[in-house]
C-alpha atoms as a PDB file:
ATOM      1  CA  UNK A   1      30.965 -26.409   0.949  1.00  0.00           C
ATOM      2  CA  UNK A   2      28.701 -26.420  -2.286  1.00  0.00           C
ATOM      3  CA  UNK A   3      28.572 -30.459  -2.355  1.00  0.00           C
ATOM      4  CA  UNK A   4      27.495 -30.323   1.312  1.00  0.00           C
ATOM      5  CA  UNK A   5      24.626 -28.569   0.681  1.00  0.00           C
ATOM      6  CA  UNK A   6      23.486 -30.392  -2.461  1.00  0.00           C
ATOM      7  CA  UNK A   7      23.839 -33.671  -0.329  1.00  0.00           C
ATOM      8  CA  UNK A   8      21.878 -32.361   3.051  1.00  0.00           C
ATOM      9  CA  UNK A   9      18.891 -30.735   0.906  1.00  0.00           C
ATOM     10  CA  UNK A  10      18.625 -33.958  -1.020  1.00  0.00           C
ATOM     11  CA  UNK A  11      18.454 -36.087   2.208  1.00  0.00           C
ATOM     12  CA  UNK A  12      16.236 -33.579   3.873  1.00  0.00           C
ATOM     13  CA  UNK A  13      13.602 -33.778   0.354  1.00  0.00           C
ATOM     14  CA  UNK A  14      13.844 -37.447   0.603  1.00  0.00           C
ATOM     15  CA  UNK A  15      12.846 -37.493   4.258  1.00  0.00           C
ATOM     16  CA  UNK A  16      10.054 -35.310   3.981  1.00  0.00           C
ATOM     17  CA  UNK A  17       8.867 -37.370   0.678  1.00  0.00           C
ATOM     18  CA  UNK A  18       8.764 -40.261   3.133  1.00  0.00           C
ATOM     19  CA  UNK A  19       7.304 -38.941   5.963  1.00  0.00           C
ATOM     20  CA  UNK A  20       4.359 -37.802   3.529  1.00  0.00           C
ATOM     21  CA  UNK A  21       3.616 -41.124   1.875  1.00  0.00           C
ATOM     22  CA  UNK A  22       2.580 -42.344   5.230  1.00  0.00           C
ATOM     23  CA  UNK A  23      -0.764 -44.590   5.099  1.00  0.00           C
ATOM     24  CA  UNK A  24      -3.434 -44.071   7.374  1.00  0.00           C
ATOM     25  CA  UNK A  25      -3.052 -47.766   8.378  1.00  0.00           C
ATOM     26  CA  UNK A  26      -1.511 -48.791  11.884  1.00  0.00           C
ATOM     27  CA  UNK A  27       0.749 -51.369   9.731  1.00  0.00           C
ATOM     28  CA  UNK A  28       2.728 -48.876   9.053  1.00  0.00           C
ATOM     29  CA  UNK A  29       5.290 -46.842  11.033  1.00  0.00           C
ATOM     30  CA  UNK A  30       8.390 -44.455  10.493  1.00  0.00           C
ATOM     31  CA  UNK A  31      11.463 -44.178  12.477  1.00  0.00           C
ATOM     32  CA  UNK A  32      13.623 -40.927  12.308  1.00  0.00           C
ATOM     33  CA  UNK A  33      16.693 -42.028  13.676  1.00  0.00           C
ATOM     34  CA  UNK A  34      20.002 -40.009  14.471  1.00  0.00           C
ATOM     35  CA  UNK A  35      22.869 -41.520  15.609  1.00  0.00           C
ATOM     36  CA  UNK A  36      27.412 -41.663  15.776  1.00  0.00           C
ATOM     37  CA  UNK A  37      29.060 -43.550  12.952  1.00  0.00           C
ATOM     38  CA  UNK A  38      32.451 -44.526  13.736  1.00  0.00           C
ATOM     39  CA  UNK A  39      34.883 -46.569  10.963  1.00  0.00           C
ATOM     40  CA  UNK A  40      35.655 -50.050  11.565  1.00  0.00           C
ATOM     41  CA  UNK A  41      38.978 -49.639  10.274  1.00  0.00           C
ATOM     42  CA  UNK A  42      40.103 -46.038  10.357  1.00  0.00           C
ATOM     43  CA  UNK A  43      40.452 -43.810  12.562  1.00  0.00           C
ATOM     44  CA  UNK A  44      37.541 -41.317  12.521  1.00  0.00           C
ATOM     45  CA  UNK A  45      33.729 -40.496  13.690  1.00  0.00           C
ATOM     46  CA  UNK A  46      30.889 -39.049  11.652  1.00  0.00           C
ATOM     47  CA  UNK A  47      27.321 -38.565  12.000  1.00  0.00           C
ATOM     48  CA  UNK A  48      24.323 -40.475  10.914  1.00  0.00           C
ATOM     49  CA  UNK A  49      20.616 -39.474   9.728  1.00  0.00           C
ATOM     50  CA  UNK A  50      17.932 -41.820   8.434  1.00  0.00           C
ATOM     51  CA  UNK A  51      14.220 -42.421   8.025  1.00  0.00           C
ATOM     52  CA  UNK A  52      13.481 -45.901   8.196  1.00  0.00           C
ATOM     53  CA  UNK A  53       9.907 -46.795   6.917  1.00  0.00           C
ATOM     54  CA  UNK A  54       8.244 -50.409   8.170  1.00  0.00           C
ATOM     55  CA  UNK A  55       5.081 -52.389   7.165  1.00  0.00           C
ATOM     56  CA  UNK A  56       4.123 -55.007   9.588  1.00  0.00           C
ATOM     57  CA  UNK A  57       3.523 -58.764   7.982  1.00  0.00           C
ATOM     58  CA  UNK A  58       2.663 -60.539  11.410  1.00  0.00           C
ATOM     59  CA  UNK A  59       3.077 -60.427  14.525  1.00  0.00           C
ATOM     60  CA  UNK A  60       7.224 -60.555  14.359  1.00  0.00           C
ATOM     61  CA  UNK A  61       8.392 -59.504  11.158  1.00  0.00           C
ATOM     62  CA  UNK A  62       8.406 -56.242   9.478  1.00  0.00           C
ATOM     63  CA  UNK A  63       9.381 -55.645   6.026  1.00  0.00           C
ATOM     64  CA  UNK A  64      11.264 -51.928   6.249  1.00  0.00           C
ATOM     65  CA  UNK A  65      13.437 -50.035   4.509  1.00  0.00           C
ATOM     66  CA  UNK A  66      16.254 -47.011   5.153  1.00  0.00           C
ATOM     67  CA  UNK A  67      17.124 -44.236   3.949  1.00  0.00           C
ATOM     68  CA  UNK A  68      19.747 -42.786   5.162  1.00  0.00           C
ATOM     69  CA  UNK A  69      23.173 -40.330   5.237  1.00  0.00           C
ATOM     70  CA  UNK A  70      26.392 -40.614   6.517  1.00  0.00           C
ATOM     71  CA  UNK A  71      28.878 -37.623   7.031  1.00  0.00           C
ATOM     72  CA  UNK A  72      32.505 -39.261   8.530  1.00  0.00           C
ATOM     73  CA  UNK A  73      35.887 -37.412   9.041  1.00  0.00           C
ATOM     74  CA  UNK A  74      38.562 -39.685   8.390  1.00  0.00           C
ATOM     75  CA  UNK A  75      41.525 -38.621  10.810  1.00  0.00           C
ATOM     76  CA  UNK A  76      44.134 -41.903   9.578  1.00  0.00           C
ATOM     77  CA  UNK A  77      43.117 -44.534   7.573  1.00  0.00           C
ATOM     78  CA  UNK A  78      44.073 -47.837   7.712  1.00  0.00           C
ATOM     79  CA  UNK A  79      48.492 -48.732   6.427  1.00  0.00           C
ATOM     80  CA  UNK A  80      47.987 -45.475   4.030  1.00  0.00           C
ATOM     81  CA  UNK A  81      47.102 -42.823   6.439  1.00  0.00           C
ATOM     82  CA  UNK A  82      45.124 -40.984   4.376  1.00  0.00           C
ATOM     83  CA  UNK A  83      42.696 -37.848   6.220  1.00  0.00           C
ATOM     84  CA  UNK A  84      39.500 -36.535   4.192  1.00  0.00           C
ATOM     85  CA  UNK A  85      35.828 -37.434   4.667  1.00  0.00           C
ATOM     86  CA  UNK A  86      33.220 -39.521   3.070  1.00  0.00           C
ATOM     87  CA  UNK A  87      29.878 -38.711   2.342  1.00  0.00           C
ATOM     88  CA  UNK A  88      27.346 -41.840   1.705  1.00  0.00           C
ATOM     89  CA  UNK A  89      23.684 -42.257   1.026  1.00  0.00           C
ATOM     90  CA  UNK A  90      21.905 -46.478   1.280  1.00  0.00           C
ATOM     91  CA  UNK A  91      18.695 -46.813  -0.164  1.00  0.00           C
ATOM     92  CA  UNK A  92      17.713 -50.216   1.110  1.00  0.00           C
ATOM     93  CA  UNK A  93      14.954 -52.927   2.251  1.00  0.00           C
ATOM     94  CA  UNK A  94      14.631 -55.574   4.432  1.00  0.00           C
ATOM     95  CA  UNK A  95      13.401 -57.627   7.218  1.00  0.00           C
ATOM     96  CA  UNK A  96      12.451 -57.203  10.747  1.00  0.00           C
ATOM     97  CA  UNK A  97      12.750 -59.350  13.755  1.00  0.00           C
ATOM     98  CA  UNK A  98      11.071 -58.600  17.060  1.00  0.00           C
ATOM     99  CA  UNK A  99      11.566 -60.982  19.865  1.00  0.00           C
ATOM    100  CA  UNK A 100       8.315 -60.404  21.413  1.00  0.00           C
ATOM    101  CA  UNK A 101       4.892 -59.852  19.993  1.00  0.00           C
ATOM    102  CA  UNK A 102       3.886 -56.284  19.025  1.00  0.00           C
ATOM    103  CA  UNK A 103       2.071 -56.017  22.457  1.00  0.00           C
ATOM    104  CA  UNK A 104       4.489 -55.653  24.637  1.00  0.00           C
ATOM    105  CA  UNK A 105       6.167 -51.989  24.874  1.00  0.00           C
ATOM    106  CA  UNK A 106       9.692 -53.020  25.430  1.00  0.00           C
ATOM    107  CA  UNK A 107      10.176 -54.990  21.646  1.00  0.00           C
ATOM    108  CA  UNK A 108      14.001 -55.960  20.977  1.00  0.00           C
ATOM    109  CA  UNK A 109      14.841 -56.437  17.802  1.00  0.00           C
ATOM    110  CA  UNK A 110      16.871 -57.427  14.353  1.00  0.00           C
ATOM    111  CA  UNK A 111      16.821 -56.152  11.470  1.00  0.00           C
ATOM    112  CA  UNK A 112      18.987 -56.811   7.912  1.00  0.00           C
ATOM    113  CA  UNK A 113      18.767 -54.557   4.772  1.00  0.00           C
ATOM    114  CA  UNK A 114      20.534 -54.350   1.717  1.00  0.00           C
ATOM    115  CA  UNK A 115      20.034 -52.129  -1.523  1.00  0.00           C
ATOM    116  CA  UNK A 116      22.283 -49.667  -2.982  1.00  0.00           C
ATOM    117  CA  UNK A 117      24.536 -46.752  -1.468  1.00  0.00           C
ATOM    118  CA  UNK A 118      26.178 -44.003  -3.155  1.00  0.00           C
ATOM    119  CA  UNK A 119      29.444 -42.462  -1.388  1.00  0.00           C
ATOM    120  CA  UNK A 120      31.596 -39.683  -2.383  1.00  0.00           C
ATOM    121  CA  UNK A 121      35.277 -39.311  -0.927  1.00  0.00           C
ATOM    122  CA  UNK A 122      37.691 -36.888  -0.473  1.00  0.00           C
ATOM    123  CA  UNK A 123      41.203 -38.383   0.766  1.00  0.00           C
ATOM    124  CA  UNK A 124      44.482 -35.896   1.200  1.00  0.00           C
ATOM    125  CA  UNK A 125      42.646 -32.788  -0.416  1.00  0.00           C
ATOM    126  CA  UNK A 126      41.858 -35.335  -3.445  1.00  0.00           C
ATOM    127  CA  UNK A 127      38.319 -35.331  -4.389  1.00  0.00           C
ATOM    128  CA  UNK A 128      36.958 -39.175  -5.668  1.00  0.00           C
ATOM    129  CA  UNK A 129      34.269 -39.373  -8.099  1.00  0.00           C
ATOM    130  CA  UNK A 130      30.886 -40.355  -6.805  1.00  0.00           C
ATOM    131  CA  UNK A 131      30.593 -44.615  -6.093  1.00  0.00           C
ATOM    132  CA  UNK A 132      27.806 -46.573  -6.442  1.00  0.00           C
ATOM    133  CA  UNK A 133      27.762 -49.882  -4.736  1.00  0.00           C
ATOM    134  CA  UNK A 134      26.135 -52.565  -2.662  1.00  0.00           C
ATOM    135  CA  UNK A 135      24.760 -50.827   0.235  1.00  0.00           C
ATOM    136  CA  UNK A 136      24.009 -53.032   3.740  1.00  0.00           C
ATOM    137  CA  UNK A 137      22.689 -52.259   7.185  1.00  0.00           C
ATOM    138  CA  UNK A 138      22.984 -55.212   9.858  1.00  0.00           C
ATOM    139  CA  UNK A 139      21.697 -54.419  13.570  1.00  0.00           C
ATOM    140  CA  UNK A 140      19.949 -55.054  16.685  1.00  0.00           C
ATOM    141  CA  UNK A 141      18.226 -52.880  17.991  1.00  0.00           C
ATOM    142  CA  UNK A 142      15.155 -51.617  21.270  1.00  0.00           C
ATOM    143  CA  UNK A 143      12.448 -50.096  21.205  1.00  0.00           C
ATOM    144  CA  UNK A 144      10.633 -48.796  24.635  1.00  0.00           C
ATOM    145  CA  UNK A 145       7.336 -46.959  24.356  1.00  0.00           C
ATOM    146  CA  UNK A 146       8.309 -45.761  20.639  1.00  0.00           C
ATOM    147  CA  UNK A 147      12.000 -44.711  21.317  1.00  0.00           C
ATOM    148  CA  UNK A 148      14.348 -46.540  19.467  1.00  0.00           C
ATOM    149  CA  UNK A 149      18.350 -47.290  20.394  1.00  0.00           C
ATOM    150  CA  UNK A 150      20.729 -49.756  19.035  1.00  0.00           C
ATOM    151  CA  UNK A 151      24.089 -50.197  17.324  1.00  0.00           C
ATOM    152  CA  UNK A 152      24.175 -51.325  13.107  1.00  0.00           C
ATOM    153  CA  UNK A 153      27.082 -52.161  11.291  1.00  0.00           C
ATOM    154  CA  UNK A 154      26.525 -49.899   8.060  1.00  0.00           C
ATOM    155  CA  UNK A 155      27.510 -49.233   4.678  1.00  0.00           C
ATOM    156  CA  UNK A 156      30.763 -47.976   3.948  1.00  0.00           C
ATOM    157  CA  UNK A 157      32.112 -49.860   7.078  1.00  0.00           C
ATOM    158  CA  UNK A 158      31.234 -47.741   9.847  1.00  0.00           C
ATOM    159  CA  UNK A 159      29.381 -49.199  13.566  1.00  0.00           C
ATOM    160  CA  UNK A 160      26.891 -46.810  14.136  1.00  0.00           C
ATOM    161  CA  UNK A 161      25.252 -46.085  17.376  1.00  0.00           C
ATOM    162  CA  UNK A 162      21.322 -45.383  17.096  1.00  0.00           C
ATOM    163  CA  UNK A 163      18.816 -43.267  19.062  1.00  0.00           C
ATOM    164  CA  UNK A 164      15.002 -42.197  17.666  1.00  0.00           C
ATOM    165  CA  UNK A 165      11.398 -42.204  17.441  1.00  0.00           C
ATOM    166  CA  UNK A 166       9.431 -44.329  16.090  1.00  0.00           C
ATOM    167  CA  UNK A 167       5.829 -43.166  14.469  1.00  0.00           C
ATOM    168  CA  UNK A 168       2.806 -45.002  13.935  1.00  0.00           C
ATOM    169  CA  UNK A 169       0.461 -43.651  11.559  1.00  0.00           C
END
């Protein structure tokens, strides 16, 4: 119960670092997203938080990054059948793709971001020692009138289903 605790008030200090680092500049935004993170290959479902931070370079592209955490609860994993959880934190940048210009107010979109992640697992009552590794975020992605939804495949191999808010400071 300790570790949990260390690893939500570090998210929630890194989030509110974020948020207050905001420039006064429309060219850049925030998005506080929430969303369900589900294994690709075990059996499973967690929960997803992240801030993900964008500067606009043109019209289409955004360079942004993510910061997010991932709680899952591994029910059977894949031939060994292991149970536990995994906790992860990505740190990582990227680009941006809209498929319309930053007029319109429905804006689908791409992004792709890779950086670092740091997971922690604990399989069959076994507790892992903290990994550090390549950390990547692929997805795609809408935003209407500042609400963002979408899915991502996600560092450590879970599809994760979106929803948030996107602020424009």
């Amino acid at each position: 119960m300790n570790i949990k605790i260390k690893w939500i008030a570090l998210f929630v200090v890194l989030l509110l670092a974020g948020k207050g680092v905001q420039a006064q500049n429309s060219m850049f935004s925030t998005s506080l997203n929430a969303g369900l993170s589900f294994p690709i290959l075990d059996n499973g479902r967690g929960i997803h938080l992240g801030v993900n931070p964008a500067f606009r370079i043109g019209d289409r592209f955004e360079l942004e990054g993510q910061l997010s955490y991932v709680y899952t609860k591994i029910t059977h994993s894949f031939l060994s059948g292991n149970t536990g959880y995994d906790h992860a934190i990505n740190s990582l940048v990227g680009a941006r793709y809209y498929f319309n210009s930053k007029n319109n107010r429905i804006r689908p979109y791409v992004n792709f971001l890779v950086g670092g992640m740091i997971s922690k697992e604990k399989l069959n009552n076994t507790n892992y020692s903290p990994e550090i590794s390549l950390g990547l975020s692929v997805g795609a992605f809408i935003e209407i009138y500042r609400f963002v939804g979408g899915i991502s495949i996600e560092t450590p191999r879970n599809f994760t289903f979106k929803l948030g808010y996107r602020i424009i400071s």
